[in-house]
PDB file of N, CA and C in Angstrom:
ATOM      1  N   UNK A   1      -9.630  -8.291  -9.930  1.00  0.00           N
ATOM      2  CA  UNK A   1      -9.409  -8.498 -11.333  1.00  0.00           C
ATOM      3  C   UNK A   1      -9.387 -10.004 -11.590  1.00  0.00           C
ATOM      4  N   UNK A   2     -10.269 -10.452 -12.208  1.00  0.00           N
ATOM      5  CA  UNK A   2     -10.434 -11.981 -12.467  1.00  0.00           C
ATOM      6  C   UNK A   2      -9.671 -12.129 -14.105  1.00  0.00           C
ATOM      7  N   UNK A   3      -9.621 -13.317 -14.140  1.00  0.00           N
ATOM      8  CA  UNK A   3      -9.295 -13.564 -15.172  1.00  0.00           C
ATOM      9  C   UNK A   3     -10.095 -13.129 -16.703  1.00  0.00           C
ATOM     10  N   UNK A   4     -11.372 -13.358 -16.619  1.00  0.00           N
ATOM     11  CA  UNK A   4     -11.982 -13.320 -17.344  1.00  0.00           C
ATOM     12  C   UNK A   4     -12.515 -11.685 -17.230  1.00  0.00           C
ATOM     13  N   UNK A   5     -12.011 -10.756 -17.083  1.00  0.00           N
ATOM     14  CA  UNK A   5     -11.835  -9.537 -17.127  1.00  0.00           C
ATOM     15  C   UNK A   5     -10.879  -8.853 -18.150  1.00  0.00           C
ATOM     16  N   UNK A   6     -10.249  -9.828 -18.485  1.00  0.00           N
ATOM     17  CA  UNK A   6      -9.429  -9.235 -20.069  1.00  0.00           C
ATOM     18  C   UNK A   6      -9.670  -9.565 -21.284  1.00  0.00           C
ATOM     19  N   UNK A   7      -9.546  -8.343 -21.960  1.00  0.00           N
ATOM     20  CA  UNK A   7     -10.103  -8.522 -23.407  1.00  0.00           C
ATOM     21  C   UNK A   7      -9.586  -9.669 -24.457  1.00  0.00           C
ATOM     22  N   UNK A   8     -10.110 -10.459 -24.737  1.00  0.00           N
ATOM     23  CA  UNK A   8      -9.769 -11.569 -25.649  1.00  0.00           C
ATOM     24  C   UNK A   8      -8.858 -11.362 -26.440  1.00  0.00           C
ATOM     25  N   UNK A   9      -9.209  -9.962 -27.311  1.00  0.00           N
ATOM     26  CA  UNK A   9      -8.229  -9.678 -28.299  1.00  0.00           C
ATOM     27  C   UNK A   9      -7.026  -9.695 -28.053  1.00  0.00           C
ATOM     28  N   UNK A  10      -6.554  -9.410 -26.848  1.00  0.00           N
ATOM     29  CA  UNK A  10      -5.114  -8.832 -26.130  1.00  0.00           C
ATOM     30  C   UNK A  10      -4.109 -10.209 -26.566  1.00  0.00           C
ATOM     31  N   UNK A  11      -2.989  -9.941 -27.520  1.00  0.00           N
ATOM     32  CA  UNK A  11      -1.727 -10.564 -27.852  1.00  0.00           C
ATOM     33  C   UNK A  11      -1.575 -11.256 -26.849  1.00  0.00           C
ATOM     34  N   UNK A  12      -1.112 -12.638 -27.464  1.00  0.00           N
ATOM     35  CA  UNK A  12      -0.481 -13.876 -26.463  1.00  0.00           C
ATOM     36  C   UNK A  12      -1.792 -14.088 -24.979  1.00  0.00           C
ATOM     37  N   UNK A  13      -2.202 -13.306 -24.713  1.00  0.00           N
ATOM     38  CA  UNK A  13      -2.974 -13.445 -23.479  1.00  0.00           C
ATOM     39  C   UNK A  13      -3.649 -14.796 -23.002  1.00  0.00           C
ATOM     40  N   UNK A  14      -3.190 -16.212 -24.072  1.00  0.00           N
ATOM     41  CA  UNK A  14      -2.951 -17.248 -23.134  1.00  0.00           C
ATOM     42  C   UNK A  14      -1.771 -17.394 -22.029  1.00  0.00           C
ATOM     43  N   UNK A  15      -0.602 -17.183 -23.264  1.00  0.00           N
ATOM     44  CA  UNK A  15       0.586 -17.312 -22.230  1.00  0.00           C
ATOM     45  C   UNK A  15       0.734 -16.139 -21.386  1.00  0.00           C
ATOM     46  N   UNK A  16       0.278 -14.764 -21.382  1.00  0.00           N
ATOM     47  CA  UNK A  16       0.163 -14.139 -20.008  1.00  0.00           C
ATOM     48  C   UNK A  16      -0.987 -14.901 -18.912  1.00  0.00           C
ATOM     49  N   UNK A  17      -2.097 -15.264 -19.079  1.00  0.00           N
ATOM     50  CA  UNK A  17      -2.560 -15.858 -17.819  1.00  0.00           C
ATOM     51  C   UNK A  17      -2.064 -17.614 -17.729  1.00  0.00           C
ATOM     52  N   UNK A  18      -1.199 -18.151 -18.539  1.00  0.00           N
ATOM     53  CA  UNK A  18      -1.169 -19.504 -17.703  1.00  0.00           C
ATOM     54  C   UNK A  18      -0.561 -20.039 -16.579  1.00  0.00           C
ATOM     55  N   UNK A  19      -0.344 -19.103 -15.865  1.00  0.00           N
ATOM     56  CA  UNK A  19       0.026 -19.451 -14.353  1.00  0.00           C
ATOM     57  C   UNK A  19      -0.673 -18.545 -13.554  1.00  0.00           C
ATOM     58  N   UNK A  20      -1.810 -17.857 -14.094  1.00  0.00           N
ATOM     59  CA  UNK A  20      -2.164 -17.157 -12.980  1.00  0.00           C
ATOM     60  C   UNK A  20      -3.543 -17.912 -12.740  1.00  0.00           C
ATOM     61  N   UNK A  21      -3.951 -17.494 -11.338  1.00  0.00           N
ATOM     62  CA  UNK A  21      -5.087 -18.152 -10.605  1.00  0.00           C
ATOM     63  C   UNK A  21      -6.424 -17.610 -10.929  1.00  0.00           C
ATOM     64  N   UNK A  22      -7.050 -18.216 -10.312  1.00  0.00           N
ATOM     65  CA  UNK A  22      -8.424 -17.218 -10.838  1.00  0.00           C
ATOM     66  C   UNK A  22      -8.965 -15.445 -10.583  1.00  0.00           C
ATOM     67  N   UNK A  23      -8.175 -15.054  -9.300  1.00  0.00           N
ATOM     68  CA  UNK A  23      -8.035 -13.786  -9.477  1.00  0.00           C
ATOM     69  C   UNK A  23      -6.629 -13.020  -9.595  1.00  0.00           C
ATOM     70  N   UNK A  24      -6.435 -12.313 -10.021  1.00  0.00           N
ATOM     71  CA  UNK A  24      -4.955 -11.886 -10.355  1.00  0.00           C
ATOM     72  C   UNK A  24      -4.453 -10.615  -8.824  1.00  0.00           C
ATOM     73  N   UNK A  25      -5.652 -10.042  -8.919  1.00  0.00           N
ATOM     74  CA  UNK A  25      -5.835  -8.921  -8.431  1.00  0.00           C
ATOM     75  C   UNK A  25      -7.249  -9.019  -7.260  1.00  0.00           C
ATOM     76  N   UNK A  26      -6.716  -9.781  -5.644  1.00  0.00           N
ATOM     77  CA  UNK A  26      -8.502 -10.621  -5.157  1.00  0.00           C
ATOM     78  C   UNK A  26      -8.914  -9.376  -4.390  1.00  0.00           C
ATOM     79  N   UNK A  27      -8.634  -7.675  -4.417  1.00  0.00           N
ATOM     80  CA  UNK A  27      -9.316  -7.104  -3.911  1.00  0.00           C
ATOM     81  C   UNK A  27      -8.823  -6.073  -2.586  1.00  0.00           C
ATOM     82  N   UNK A  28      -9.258  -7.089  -1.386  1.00  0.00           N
ATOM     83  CA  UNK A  28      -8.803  -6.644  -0.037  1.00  0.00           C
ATOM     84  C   UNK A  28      -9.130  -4.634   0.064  1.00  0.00           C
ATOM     85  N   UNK A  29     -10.550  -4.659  -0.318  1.00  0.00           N
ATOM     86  CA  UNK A  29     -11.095  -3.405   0.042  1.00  0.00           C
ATOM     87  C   UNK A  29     -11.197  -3.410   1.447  1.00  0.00           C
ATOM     88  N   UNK A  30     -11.038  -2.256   1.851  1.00  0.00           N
ATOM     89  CA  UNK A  30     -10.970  -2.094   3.559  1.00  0.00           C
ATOM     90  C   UNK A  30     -10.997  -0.710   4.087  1.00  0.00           C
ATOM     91  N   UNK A  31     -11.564  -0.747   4.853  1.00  0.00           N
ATOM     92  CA  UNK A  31     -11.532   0.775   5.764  1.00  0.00           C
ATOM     93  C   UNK A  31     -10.838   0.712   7.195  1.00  0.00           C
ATOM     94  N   UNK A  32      -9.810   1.945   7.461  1.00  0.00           N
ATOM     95  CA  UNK A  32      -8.966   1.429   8.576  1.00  0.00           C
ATOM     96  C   UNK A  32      -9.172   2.549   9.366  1.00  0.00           C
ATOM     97  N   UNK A  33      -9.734   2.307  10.527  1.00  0.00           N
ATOM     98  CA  UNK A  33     -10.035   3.447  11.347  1.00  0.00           C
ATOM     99  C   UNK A  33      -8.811   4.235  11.783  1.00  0.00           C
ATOM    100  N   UNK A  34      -8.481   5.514  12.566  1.00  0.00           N
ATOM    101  CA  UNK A  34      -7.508   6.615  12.436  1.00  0.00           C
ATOM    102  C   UNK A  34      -6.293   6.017  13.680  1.00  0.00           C
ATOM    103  N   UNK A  35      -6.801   4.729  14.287  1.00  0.00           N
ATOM    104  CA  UNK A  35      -6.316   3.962  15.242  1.00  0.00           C
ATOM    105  C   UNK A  35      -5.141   2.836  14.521  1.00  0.00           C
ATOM    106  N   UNK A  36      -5.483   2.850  13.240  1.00  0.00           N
ATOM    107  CA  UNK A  36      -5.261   1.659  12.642  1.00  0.00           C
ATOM    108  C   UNK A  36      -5.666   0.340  12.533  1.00  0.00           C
ATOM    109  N   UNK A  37      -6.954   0.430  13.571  1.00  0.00           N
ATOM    110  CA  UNK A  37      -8.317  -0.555  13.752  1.00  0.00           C
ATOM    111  C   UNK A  37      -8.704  -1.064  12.366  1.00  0.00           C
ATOM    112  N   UNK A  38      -9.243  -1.617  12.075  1.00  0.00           N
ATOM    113  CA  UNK A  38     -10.049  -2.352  10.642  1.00  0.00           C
ATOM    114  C   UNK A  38     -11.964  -1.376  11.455  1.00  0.00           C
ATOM    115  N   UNK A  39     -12.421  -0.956  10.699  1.00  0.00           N
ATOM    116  CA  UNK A  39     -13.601  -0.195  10.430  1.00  0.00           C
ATOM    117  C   UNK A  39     -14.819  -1.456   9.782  1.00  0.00           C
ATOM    118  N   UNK A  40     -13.842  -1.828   8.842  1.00  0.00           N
ATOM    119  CA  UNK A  40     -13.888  -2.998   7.883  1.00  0.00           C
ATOM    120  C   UNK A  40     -13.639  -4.019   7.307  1.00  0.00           C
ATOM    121  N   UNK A  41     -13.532  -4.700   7.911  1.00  0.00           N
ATOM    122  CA  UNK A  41     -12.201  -5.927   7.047  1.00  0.00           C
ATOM    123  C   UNK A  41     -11.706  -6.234   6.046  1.00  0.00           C
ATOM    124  N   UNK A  42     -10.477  -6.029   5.588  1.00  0.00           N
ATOM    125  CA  UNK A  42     -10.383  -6.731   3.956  1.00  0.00           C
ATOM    126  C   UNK A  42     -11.248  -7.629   3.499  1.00  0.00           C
ATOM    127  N   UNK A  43     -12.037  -6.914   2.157  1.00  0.00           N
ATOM    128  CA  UNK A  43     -12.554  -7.987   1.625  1.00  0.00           C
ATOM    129  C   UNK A  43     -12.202  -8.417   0.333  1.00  0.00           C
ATOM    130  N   UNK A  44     -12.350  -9.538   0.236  1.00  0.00           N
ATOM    131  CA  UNK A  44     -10.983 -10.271  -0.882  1.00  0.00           C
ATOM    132  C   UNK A  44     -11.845 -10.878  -1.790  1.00  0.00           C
ATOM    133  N   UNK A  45     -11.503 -11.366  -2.872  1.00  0.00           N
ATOM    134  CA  UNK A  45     -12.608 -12.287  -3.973  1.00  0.00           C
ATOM    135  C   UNK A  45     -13.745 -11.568  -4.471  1.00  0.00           C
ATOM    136  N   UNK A  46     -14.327 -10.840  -3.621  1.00  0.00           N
ATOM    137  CA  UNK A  46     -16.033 -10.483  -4.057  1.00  0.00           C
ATOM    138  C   UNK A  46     -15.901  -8.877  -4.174  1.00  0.00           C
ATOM    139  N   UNK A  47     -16.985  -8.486  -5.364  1.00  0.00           N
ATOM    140  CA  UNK A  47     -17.093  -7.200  -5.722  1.00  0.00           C
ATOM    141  C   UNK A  47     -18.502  -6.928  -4.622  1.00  0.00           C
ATOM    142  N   UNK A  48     -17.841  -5.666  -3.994  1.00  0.00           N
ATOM    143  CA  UNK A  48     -19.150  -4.968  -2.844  1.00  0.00           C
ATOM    144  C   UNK A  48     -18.650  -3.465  -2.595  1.00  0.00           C
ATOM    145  N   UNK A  49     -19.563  -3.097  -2.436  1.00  0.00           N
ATOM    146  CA  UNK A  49     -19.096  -1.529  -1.819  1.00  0.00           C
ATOM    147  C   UNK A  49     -19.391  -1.272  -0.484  1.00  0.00           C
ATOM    148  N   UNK A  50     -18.533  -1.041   0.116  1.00  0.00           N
ATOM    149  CA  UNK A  50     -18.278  -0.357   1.483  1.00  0.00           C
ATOM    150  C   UNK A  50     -18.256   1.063   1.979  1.00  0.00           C
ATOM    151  N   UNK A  51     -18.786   1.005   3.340  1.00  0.00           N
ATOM    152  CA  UNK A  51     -18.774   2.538   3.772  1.00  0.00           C
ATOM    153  C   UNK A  51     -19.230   2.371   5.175  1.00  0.00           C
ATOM    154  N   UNK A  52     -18.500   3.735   5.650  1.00  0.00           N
ATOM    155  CA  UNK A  52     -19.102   3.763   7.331  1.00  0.00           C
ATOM    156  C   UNK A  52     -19.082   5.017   7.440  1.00  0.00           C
ATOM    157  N   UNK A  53     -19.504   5.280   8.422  1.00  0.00           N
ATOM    158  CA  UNK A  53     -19.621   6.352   9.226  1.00  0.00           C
ATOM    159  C   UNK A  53     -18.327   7.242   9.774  1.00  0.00           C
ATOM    160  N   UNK A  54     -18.084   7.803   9.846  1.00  0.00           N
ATOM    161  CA  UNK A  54     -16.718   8.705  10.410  1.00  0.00           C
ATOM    162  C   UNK A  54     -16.818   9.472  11.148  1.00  0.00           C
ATOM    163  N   UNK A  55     -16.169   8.806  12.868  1.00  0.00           N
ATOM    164  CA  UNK A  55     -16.212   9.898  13.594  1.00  0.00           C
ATOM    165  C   UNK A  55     -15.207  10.699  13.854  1.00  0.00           C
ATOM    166  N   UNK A  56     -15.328  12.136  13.681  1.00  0.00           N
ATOM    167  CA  UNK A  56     -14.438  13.153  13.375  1.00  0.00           C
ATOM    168  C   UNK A  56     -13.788  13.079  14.336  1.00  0.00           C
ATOM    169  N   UNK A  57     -14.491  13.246  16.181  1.00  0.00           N
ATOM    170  CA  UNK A  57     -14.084  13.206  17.316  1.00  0.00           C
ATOM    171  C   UNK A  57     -12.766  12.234  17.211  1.00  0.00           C
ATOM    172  N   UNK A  58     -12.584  11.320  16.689  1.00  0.00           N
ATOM    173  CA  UNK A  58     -11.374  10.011  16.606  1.00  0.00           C
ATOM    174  C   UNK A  58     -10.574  10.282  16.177  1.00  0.00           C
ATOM    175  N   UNK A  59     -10.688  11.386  14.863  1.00  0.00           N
ATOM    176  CA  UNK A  59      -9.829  11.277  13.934  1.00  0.00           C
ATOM    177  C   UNK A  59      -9.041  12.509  14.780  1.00  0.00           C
ATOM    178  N   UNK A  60      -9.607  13.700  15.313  1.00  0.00           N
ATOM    179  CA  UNK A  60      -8.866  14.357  16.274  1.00  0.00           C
ATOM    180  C   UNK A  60      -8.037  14.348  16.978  1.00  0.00           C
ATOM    181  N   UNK A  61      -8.761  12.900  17.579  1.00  0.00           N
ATOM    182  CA  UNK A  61      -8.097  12.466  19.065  1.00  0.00           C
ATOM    183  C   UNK A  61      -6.626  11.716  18.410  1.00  0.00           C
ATOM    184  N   UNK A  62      -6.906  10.584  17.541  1.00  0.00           N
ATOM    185  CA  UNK A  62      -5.556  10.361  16.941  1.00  0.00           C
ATOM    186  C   UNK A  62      -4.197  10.982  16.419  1.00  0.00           C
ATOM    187  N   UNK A  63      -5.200  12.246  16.042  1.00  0.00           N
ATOM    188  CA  UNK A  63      -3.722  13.277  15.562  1.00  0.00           C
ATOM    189  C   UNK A  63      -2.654  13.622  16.780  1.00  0.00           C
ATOM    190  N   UNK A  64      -3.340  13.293  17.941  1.00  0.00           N
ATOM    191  CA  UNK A  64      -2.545  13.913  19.007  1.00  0.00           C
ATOM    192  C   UNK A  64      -1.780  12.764  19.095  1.00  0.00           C
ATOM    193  N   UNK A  65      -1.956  11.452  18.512  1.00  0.00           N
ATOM    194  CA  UNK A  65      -1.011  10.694  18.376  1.00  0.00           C
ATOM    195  C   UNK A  65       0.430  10.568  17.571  1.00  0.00           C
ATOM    196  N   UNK A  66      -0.660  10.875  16.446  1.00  0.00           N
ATOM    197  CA  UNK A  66       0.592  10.944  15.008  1.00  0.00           C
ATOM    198  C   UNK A  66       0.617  12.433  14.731  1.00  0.00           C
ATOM    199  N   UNK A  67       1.404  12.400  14.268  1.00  0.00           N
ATOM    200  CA  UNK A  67       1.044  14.072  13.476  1.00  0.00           C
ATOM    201  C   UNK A  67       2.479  14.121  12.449  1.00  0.00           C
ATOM    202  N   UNK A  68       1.877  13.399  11.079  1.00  0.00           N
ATOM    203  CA  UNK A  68       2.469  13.452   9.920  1.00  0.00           C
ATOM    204  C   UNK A  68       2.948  14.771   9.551  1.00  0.00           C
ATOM    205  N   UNK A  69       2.456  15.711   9.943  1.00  0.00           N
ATOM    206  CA  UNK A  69       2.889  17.016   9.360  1.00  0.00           C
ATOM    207  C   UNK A  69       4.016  17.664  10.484  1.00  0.00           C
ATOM    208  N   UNK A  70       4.003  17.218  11.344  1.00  0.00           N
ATOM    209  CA  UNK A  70       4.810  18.261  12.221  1.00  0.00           C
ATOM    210  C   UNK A  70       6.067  17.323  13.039  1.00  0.00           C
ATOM    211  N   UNK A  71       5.795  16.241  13.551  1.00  0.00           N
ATOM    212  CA  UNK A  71       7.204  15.964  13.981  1.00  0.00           C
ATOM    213  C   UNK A  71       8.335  15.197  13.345  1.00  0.00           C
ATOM    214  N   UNK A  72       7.261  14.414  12.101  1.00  0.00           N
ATOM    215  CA  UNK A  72       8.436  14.060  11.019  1.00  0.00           C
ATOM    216  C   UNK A  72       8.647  15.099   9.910  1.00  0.00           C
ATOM    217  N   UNK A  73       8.131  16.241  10.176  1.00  0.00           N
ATOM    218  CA  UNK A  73       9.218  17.810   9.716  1.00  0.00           C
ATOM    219  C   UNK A  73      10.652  18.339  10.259  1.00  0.00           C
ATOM    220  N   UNK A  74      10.620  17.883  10.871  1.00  0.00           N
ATOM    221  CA  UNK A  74      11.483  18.292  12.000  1.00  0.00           C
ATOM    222  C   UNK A  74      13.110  17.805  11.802  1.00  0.00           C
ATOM    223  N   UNK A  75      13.560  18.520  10.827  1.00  0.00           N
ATOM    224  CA  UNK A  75      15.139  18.599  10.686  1.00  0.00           C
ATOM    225  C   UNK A  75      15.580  17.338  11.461  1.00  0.00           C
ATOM    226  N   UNK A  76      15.824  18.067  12.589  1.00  0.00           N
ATOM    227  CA  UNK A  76      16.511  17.896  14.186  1.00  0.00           C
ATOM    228  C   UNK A  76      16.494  16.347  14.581  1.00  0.00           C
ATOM    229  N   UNK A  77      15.300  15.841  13.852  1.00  0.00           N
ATOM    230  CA  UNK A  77      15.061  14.189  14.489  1.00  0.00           C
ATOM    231  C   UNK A  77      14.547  13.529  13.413  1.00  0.00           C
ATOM    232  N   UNK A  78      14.432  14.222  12.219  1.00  0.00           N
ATOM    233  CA  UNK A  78      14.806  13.112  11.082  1.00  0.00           C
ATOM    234  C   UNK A  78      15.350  13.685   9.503  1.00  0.00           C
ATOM    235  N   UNK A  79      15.760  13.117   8.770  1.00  0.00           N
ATOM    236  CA  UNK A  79      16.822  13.654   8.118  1.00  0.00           C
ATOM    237  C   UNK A  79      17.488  12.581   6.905  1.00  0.00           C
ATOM    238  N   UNK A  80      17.000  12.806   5.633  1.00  0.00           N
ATOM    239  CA  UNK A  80      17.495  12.060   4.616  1.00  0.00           C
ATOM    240  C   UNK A  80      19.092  12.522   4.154  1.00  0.00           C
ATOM    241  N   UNK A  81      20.114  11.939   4.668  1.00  0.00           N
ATOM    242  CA  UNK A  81      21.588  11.755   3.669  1.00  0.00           C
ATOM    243  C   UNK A  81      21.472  11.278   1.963  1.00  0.00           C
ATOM    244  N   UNK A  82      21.654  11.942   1.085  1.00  0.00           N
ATOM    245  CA  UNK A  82      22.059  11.048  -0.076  1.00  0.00           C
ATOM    246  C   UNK A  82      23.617  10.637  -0.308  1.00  0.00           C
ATOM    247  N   UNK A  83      23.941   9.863  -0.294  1.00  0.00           N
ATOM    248  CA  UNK A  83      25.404   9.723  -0.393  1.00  0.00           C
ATOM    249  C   UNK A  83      25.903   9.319  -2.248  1.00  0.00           C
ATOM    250  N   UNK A  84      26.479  10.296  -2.792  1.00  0.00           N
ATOM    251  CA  UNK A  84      26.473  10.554  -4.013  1.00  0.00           C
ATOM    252  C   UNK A  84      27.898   9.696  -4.390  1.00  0.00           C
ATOM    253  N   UNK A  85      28.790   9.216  -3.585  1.00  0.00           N
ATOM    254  CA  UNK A  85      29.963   8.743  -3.944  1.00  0.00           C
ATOM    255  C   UNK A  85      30.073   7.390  -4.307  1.00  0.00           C
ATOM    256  N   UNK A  86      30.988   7.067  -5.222  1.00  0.00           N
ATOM    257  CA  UNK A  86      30.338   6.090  -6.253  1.00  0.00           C
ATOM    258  C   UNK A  86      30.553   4.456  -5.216  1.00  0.00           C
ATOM    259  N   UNK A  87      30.047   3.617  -4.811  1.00  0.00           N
ATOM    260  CA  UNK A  87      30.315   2.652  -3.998  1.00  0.00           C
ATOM    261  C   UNK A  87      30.860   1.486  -4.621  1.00  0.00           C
ATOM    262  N   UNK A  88      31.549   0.782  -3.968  1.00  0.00           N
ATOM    263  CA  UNK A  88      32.246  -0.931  -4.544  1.00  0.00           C
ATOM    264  C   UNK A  88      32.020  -1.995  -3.281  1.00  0.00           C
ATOM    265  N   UNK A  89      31.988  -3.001  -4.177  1.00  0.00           N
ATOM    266  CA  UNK A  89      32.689  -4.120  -3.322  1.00  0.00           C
ATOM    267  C   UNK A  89      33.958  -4.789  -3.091  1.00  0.00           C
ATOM    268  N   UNK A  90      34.410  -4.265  -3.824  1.00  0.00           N
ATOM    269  CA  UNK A  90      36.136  -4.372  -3.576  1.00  0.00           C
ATOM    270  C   UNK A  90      36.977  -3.154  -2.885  1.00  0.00           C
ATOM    271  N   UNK A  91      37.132  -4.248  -1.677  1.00  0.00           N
ATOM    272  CA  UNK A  91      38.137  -2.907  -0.878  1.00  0.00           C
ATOM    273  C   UNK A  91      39.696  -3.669  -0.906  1.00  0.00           C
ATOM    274  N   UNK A  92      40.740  -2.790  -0.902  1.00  0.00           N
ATOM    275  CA  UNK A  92      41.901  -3.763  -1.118  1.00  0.00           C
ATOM    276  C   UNK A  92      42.718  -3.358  -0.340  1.00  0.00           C
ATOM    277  N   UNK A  93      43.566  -4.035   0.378  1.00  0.00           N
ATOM    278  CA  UNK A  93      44.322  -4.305   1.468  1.00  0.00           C
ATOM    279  C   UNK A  93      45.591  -4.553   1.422  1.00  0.00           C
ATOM    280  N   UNK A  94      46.519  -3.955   1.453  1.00  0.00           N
ATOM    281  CA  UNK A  94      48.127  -4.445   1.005  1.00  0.00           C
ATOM    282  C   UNK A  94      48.781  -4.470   2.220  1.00  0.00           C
TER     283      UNK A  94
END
Protein backbone atom coordinates (compact mmCIF):
# COMPACT_ATOMS: atom_id res chain seq x y z
CA UNK A 1 0.00 0.00 0.00
CA UNK A 2 1.83 3.13 -1.15
CA UNK A 3 0.97 6.27 -0.43
CA UNK A 4 -0.38 7.35 -3.43
CA UNK A 5 -2.96 4.57 -3.29
CA UNK A 6 -5.49 6.70 -1.38
CA UNK A 7 -8.21 8.49 -2.58
CA UNK A 8 -7.62 12.24 -2.57
CA UNK A 9 -10.98 12.96 -1.49
CA UNK A 10 -10.46 11.16 1.92
CA UNK A 11 -10.80 13.94 5.02
CA UNK A 12 -7.63 15.40 6.50
CA UNK A 13 -5.58 12.72 4.51
CA UNK A 14 -2.63 15.14 4.63
CA UNK A 15 -2.38 14.91 8.26
CA UNK A 16 -3.07 11.08 8.16
CA UNK A 17 -0.01 10.45 5.83
CA UNK A 18 2.51 13.06 7.27
CA UNK A 19 4.64 10.77 8.97
CA UNK A 20 4.21 7.97 7.00
CA UNK A 21 6.90 6.68 4.50
CA UNK A 22 6.46 5.84 1.15
CA UNK A 23 4.90 2.52 1.71
CA UNK A 24 2.57 2.14 4.59
CA UNK A 25 1.88 -1.39 3.99
CA UNK A 26 5.66 -2.79 1.89
CA UNK A 27 4.10 -6.22 1.24
CA UNK A 28 6.38 -9.23 2.35
CA UNK A 29 4.39 -11.79 0.06
CA UNK A 30 5.86 -15.18 0.72
CA UNK A 31 5.39 -18.80 0.48
CA UNK A 32 6.55 -20.98 3.45
CA UNK A 33 7.14 -24.47 2.80
CA UNK A 34 5.33 -27.19 5.43
CA UNK A 35 9.02 -27.20 7.08
CA UNK A 36 8.75 -23.64 7.74
CA UNK A 37 11.46 -23.19 4.93
CA UNK A 38 10.81 -19.92 2.75
CA UNK A 39 9.54 -21.64 -0.82
CA UNK A 40 9.83 -17.91 -1.47
CA UNK A 41 11.15 -15.10 0.10
CA UNK A 42 9.38 -12.16 1.42
CA UNK A 43 8.93 -9.86 -1.08
CA UNK A 44 8.65 -6.33 0.11
CA UNK A 45 8.16 -2.90 -1.96
CA UNK A 46 7.21 -4.46 -5.37
CA UNK A 47 3.84 -5.68 -6.72
CA UNK A 48 4.47 -9.49 -8.33
CA UNK A 49 2.71 -12.61 -8.15
CA UNK A 50 4.05 -15.68 -6.84
CA UNK A 51 3.61 -19.38 -7.01
CA UNK A 52 5.22 -22.79 -6.78
CA UNK A 53 4.74 -25.99 -7.03
CA UNK A 54 3.53 -28.17 -4.00
CA UNK A 55 4.81 -31.21 -3.02
CA UNK A 56 2.12 -33.14 -1.34
CA UNK A 57 4.75 -35.93 -0.37
CA UNK A 58 6.23 -32.91 2.23
CA UNK A 59 3.30 -31.74 3.32
CA UNK A 60 2.59 -35.45 4.60
CA UNK A 61 5.78 -36.03 5.82
CA UNK A 62 5.52 -32.79 8.02
CA UNK A 63 2.27 -33.66 9.58
CA UNK A 64 4.05 -36.42 11.28
CA UNK A 65 5.73 -33.56 12.73
CA UNK A 66 3.05 -31.19 13.78
CA UNK A 67 -0.30 -32.24 13.95
CA UNK A 68 -2.47 -29.14 14.81
CA UNK A 69 -5.46 -31.19 15.09
CA UNK A 70 -4.61 -33.88 17.43
CA UNK A 71 -2.03 -33.28 20.09
CA UNK A 72 -2.86 -29.72 20.87
CA UNK A 73 -6.53 -31.34 21.39
CA UNK A 74 -5.57 -33.05 23.98
CA UNK A 75 -7.13 -31.96 27.38
CA UNK A 76 -4.37 -33.80 29.29
CA UNK A 77 -1.34 -31.58 27.95
CA UNK A 78 -2.89 -28.44 27.18
CA UNK A 79 -5.55 -26.51 28.70
CA UNK A 80 -6.91 -22.85 28.83
CA UNK A 81 -7.82 -21.54 32.73
CA UNK A 82 -9.95 -18.34 32.61
CA UNK A 83 -9.62 -16.84 35.88
CA UNK A 84 -12.83 -14.75 36.36
CA UNK A 85 -11.90 -13.17 39.84
CA UNK A 86 -11.63 -9.64 39.88
CA UNK A 87 -7.62 -8.84 40.25
CA UNK A 88 -5.66 -5.75 42.11
CA UNK A 89 -2.59 -4.34 42.78
CA UNK A 90 -2.99 -3.63 46.15
CA UNK A 91 -2.42 -6.35 48.53
CA UNK A 92 -2.42 -5.19 52.22
CA UNK A 93 -0.53 -6.39 55.02
CA UNK A 94 -1.20 -5.57 58.71
Amino acid sequence: MRRSDFDPAIPHLDTILANCSAYLANGGSCIAGPDGEWVVEPIVAEERLIAATIDHQRVRAECQNFDPVGHYARPDVTQLTLNRKRQSTLSIVE
